[in-house]
C-alpha atoms as a PDB file:
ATOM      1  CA  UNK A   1      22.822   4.185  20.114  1.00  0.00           C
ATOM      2  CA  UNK A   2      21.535   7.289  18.984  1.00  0.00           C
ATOM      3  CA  UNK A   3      23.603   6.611  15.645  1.00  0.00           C
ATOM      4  CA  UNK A   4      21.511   3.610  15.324  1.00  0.00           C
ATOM      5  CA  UNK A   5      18.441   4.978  15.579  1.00  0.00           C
ATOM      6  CA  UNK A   6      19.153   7.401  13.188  1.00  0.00           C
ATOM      7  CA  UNK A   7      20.119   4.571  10.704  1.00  0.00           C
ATOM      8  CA  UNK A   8      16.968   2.948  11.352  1.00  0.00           C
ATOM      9  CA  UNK A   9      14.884   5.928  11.149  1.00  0.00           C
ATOM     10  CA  UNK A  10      16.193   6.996   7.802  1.00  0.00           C
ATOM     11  CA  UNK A  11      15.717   3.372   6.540  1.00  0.00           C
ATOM     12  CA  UNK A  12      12.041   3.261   7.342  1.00  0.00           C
ATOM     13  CA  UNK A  13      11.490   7.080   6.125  1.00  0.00           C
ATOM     14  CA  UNK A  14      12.906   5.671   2.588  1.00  0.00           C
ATOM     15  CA  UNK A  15      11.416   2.652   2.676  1.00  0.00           C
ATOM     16  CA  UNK A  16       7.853   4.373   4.000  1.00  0.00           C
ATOM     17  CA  UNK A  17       8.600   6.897   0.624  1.00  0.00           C
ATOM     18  CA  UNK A  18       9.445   4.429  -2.080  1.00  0.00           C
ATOM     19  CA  UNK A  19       6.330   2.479  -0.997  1.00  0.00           C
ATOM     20  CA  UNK A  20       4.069   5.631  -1.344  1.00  0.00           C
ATOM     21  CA  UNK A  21       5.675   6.908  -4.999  1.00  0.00           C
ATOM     22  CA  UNK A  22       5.150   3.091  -6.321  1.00  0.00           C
ATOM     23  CA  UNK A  23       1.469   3.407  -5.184  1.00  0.00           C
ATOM     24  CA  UNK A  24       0.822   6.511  -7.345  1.00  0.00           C
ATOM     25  CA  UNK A  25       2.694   4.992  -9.852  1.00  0.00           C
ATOM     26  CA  UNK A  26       0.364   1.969  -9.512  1.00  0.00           C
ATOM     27  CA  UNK A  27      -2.890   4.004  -9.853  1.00  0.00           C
ATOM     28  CA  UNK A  28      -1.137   5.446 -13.525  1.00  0.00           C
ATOM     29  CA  UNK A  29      -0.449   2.499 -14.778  1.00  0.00           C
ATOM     30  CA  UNK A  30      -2.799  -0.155 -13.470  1.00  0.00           C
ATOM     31  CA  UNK A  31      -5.758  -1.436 -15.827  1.00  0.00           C
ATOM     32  CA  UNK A  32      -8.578  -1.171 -13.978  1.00  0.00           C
ATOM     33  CA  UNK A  33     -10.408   0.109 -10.460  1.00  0.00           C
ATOM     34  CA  UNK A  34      -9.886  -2.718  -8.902  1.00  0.00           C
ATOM     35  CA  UNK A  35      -6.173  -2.911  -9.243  1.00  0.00           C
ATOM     36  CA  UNK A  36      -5.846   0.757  -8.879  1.00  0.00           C
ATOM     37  CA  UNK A  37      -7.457   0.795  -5.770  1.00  0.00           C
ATOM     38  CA  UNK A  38      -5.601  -2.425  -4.529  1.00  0.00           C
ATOM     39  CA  UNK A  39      -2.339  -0.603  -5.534  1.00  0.00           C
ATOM     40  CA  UNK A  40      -2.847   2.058  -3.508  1.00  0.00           C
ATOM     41  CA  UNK A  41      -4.111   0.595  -0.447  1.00  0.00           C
ATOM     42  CA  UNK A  42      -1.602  -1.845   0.025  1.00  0.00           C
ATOM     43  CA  UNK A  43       1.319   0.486  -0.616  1.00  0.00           C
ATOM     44  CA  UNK A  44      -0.180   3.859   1.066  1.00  0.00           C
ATOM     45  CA  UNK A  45      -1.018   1.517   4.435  1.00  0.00           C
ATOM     46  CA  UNK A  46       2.278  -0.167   4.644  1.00  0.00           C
ATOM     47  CA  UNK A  47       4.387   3.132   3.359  1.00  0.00           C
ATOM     48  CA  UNK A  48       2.544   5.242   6.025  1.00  0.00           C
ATOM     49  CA  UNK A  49       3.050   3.470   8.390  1.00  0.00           C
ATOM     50  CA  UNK A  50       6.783   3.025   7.746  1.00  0.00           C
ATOM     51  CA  UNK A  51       7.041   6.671   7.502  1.00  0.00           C
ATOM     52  CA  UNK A  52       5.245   6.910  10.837  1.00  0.00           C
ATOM     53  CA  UNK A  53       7.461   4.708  12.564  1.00  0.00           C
ATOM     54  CA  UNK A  54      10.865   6.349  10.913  1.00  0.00           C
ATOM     55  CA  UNK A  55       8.978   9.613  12.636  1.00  0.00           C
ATOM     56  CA  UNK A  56       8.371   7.442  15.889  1.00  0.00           C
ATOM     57  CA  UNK A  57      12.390   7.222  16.132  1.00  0.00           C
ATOM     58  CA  UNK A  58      13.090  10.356  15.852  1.00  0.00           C
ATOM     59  CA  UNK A  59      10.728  11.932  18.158  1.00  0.00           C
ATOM     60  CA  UNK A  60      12.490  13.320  21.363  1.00  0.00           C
ATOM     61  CA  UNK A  61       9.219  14.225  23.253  1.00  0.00           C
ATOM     62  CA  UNK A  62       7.124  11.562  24.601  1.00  0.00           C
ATOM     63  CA  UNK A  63       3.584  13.206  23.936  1.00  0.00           C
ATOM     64  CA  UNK A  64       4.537  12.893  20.116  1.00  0.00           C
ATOM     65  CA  UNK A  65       5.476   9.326  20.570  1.00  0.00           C
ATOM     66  CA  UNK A  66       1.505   8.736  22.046  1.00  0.00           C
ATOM     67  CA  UNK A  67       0.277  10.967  19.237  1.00  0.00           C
ATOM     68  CA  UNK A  68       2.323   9.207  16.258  1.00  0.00           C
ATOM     69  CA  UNK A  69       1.139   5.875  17.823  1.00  0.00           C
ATOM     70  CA  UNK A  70      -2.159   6.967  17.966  1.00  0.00           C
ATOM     71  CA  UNK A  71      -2.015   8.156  14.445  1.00  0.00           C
ATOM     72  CA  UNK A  72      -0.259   5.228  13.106  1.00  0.00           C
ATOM     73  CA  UNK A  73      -3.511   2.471  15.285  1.00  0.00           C
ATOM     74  CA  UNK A  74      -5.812   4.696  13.644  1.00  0.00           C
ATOM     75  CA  UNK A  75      -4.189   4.046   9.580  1.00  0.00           C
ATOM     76  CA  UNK A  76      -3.705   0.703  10.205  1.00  0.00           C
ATOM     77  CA  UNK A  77      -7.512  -0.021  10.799  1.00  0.00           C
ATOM     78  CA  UNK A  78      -9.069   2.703   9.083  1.00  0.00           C
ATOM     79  CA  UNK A  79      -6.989   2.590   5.603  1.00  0.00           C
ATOM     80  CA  UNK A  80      -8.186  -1.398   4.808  1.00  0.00           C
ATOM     81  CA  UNK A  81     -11.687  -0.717   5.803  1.00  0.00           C
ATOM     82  CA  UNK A  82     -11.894   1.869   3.890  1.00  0.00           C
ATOM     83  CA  UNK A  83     -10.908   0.363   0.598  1.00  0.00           C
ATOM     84  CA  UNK A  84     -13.022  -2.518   1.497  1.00  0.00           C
ATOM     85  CA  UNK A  85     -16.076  -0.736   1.832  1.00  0.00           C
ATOM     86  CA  UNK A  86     -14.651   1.336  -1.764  1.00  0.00           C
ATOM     87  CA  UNK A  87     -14.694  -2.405  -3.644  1.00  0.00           C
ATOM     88  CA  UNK A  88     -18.115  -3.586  -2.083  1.00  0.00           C
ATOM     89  CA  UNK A  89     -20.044  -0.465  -3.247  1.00  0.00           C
ATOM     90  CA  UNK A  90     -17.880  -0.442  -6.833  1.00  0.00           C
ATOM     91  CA  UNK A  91     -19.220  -4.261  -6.908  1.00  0.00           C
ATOM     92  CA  UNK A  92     -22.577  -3.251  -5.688  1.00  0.00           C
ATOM     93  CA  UNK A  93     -23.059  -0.492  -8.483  1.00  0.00           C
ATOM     94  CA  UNK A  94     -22.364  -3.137 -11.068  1.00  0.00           C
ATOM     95  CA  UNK A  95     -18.447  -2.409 -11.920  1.00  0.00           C
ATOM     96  CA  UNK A  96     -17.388  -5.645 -13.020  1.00  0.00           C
ATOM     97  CA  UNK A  97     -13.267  -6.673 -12.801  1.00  0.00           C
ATOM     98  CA  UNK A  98     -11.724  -6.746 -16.015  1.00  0.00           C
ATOM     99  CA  UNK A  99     -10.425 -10.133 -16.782  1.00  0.00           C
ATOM    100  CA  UNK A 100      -7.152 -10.988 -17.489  1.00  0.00           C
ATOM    101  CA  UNK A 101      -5.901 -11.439 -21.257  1.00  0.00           C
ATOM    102  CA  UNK A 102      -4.761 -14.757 -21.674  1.00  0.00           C
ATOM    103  CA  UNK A 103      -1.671 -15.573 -23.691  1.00  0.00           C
ATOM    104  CA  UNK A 104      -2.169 -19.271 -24.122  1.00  0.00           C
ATOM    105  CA  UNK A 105      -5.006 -21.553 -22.971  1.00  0.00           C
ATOM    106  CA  UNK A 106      -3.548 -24.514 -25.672  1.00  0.00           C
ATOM    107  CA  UNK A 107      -5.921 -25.604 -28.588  1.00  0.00           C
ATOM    108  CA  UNK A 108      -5.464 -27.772 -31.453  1.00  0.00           C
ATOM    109  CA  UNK A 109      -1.246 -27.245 -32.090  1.00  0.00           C
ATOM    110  CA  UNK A 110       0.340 -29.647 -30.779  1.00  0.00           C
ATOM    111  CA  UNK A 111       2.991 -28.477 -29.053  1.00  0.00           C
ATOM    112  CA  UNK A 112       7.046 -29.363 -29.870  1.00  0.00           C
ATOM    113  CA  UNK A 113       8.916 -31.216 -27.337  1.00  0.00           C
END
C-alpha cells in the first residue's frame, strides 16, 4: 500500500509540475493578455492543485492533511476568481482581444476538387 501511494504521489507531483512549466511557457509565447492570462490560470489552478494533492499523499501527520486541504479549497476558488476579476477590469479599461488571423475565409478562386 504504501508503495502505491508513493506511485501515486510522484505521478501527481509530475503531473502538478509539467502543468505549472507549460503555464510559464504559455505566458512567453502566447499573443496577447487574454491568452496569457488564460494560460496561466488554467494550468497554475489545475498544476497546484495536483502538486497539493501529490503533497496530500505523502503527508504522515494529520494536521498537515487539514492544512493542505485547506490550502488546496482556498486555490481552487480563489485562483478563477481572481483571473476573472483580472479580464473584467482589462475589458473595462478598454483592452480589446486580438483577433485571430485568418488563413482562408474563400473568395473568388474556385476551389479544385
Amino acid at each position: 500500500m504504501s508503495l502505491l501511494l508513493e506511485i501515486s504521489s510522484g505521478i501527481c507531483l509530475l503531473i502538478g509540475s509539467f502543468l505549472c512549466f507549460s503555464g510559464g511557457i504559455g505566458i512567453i509565447r502566447f499573443p496577447d493578455f487574454y491568452t496569457r492570462m488564460h494560460a496561466a490560470s488554467v494550468t497554475d489552478t489545475l498544476g497546484a492543485g495536483l502538486i497539493l494533492i501529490g503533497l496530500m499523499l505523502q503527508s504522515p501527520n494529520g494536521m498537515v492533511l487539514i492544512k493542505l486541504i485547506l490550502i488546496l479549497i482556498c486555490t481552487l476558488f480563489i485562483n478563477p476568481s481572481a483571473s476573472h476579476a483580472l479580464a473584467k477590469a482589462a475589458l473595462h479599461n478598454g483592452l480589446i482581444p486580438k483577433e485571430a488571423k485568418r488563413a482562408n475565409q474563400g473568395g473568388n478562386k474556385s476551389s479544385k476538387l
